[in-house]
N, C-alpha and C. Protein backbone atom coordinates (compact mmCIF):
# COMPACT_ATOMS: atom_id res chain seq x y z
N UNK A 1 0.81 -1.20 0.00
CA UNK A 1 0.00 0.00 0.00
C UNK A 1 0.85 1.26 0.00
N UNK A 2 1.97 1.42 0.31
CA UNK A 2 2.99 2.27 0.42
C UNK A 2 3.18 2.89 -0.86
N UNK A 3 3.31 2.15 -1.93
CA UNK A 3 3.39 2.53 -3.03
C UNK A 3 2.55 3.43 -3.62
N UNK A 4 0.93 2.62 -3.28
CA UNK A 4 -0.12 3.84 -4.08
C UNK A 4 0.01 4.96 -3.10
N UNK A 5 0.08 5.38 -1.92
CA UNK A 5 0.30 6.42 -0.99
C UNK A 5 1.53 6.88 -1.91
N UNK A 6 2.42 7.01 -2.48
CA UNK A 6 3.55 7.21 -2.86
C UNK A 6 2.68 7.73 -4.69
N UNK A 7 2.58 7.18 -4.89
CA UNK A 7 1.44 7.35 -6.89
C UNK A 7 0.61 8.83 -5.85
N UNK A 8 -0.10 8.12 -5.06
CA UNK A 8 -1.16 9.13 -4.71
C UNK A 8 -0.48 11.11 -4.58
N UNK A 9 1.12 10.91 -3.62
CA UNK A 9 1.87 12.16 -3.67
C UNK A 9 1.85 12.58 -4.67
N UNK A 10 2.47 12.07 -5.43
CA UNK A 10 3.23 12.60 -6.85
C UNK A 10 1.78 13.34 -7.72
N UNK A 11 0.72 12.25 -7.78
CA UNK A 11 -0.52 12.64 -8.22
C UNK A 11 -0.37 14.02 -7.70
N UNK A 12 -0.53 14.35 -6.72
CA UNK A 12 -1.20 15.85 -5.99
C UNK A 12 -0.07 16.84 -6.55
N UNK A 13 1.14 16.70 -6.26
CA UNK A 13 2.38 17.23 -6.93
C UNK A 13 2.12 18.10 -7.51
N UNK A 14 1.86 16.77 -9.24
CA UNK A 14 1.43 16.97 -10.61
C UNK A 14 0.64 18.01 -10.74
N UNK A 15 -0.70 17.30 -9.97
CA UNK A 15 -1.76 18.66 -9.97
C UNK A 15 -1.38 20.21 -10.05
N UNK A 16 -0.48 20.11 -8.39
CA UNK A 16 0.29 21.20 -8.35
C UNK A 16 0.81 22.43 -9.62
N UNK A 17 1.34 21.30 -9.66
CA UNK A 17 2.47 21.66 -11.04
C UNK A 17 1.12 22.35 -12.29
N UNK A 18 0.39 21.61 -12.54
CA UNK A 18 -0.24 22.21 -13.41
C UNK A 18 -1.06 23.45 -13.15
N UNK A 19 -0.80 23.42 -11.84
CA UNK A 19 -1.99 24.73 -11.75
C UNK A 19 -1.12 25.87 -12.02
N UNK A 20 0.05 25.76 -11.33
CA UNK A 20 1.38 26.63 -11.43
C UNK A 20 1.66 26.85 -13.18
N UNK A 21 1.77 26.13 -14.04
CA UNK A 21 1.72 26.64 -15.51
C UNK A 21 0.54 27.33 -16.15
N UNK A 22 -0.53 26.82 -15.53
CA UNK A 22 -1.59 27.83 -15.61
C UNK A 22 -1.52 28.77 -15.42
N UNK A 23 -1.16 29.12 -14.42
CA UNK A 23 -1.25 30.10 -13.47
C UNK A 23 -0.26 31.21 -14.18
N UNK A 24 0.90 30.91 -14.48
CA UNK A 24 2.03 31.36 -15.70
C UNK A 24 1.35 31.64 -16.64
N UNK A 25 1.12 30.84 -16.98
CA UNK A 25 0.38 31.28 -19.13
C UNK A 25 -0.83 32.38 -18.85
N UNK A 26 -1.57 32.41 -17.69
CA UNK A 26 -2.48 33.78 -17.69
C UNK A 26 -1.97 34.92 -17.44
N UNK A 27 -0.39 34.92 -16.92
CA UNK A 27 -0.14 36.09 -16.97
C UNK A 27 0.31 36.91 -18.13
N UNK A 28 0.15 37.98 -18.36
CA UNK A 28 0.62 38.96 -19.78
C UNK A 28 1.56 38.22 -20.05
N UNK A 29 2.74 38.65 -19.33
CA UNK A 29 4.46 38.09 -19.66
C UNK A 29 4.71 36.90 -18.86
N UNK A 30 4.28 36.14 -19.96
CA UNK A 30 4.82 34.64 -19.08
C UNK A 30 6.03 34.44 -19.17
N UNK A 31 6.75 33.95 -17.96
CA UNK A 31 8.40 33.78 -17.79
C UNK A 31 8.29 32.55 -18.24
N UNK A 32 8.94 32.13 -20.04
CA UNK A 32 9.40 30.99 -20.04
C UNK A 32 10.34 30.31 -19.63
N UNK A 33 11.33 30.53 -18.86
CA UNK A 33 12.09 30.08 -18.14
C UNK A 33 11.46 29.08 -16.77
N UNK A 34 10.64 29.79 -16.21
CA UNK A 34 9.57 29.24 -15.00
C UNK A 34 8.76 28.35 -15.55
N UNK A 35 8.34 28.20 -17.09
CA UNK A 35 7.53 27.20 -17.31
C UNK A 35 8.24 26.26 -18.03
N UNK A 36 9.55 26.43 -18.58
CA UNK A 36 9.79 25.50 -18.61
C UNK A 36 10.05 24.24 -17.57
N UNK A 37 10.32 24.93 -16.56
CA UNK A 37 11.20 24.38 -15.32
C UNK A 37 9.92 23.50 -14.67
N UNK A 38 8.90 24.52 -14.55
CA UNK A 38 7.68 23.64 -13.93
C UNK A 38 7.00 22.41 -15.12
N UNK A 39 6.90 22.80 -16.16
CA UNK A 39 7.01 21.45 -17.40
C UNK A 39 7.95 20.18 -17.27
N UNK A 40 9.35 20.89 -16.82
CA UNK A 40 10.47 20.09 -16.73
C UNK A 40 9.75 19.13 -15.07
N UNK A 41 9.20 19.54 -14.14
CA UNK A 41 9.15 18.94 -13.02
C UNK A 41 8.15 17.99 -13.12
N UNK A 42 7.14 18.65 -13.92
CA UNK A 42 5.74 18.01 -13.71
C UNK A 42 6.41 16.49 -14.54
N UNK A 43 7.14 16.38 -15.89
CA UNK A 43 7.16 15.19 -16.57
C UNK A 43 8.09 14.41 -15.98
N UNK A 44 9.04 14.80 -15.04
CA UNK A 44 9.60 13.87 -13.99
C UNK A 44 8.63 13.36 -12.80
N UNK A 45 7.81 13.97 -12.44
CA UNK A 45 7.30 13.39 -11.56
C UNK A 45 5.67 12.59 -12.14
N UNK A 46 5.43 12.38 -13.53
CA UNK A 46 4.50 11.70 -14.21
C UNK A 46 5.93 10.20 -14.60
N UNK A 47 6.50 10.47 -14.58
CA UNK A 47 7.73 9.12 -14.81
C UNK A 47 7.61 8.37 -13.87
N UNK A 48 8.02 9.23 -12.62
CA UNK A 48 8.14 8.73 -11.10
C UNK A 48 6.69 7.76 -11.06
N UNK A 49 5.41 8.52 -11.05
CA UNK A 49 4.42 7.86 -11.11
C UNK A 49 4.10 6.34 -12.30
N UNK A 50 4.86 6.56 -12.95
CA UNK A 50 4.31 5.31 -14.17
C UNK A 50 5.63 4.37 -13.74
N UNK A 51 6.52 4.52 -13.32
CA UNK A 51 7.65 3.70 -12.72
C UNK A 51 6.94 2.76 -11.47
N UNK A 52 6.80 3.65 -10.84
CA UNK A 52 5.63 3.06 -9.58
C UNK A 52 4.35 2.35 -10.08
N UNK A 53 3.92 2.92 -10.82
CA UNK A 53 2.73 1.66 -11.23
C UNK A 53 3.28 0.47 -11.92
N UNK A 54 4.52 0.98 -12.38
CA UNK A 54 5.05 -0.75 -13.19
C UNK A 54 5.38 -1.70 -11.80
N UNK A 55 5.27 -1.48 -11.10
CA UNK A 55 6.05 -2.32 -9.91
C UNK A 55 4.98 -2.46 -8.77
N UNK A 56 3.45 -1.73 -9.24
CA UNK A 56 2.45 -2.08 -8.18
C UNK A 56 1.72 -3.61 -9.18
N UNK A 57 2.20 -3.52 -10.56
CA UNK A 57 0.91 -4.59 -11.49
C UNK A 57 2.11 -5.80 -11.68
């Protein structure tokens, strides 16, 4: 069960993460630098998550 508690973090993370590029792209001057970085985080931690599901099935 440790594991999906562990899928389940990263899940919320992610979320995170996306609200944060949102949150970027509505502004006038979006800092692409900041979205890349939060792009760059969010698809490491969607890895993290599909790594972990290979090893819960």
């Amino acid at each position: 069960m440790a594991v999906e508690a562990q899928i389940r973090e990263l899940g919320s993370r992610h979320k995170s993460l996306e609200e944060a590029i949102q949150d970027e792209l509505r502004r006038p001057y979006a800092d692409d630098l900041r979205l890349r970085q939060l792009k760059r985080q969010k698809l490491k931690l969607k890895e993290e998550m599909e790594a972990l599901r290979g090893h819960v099935h």
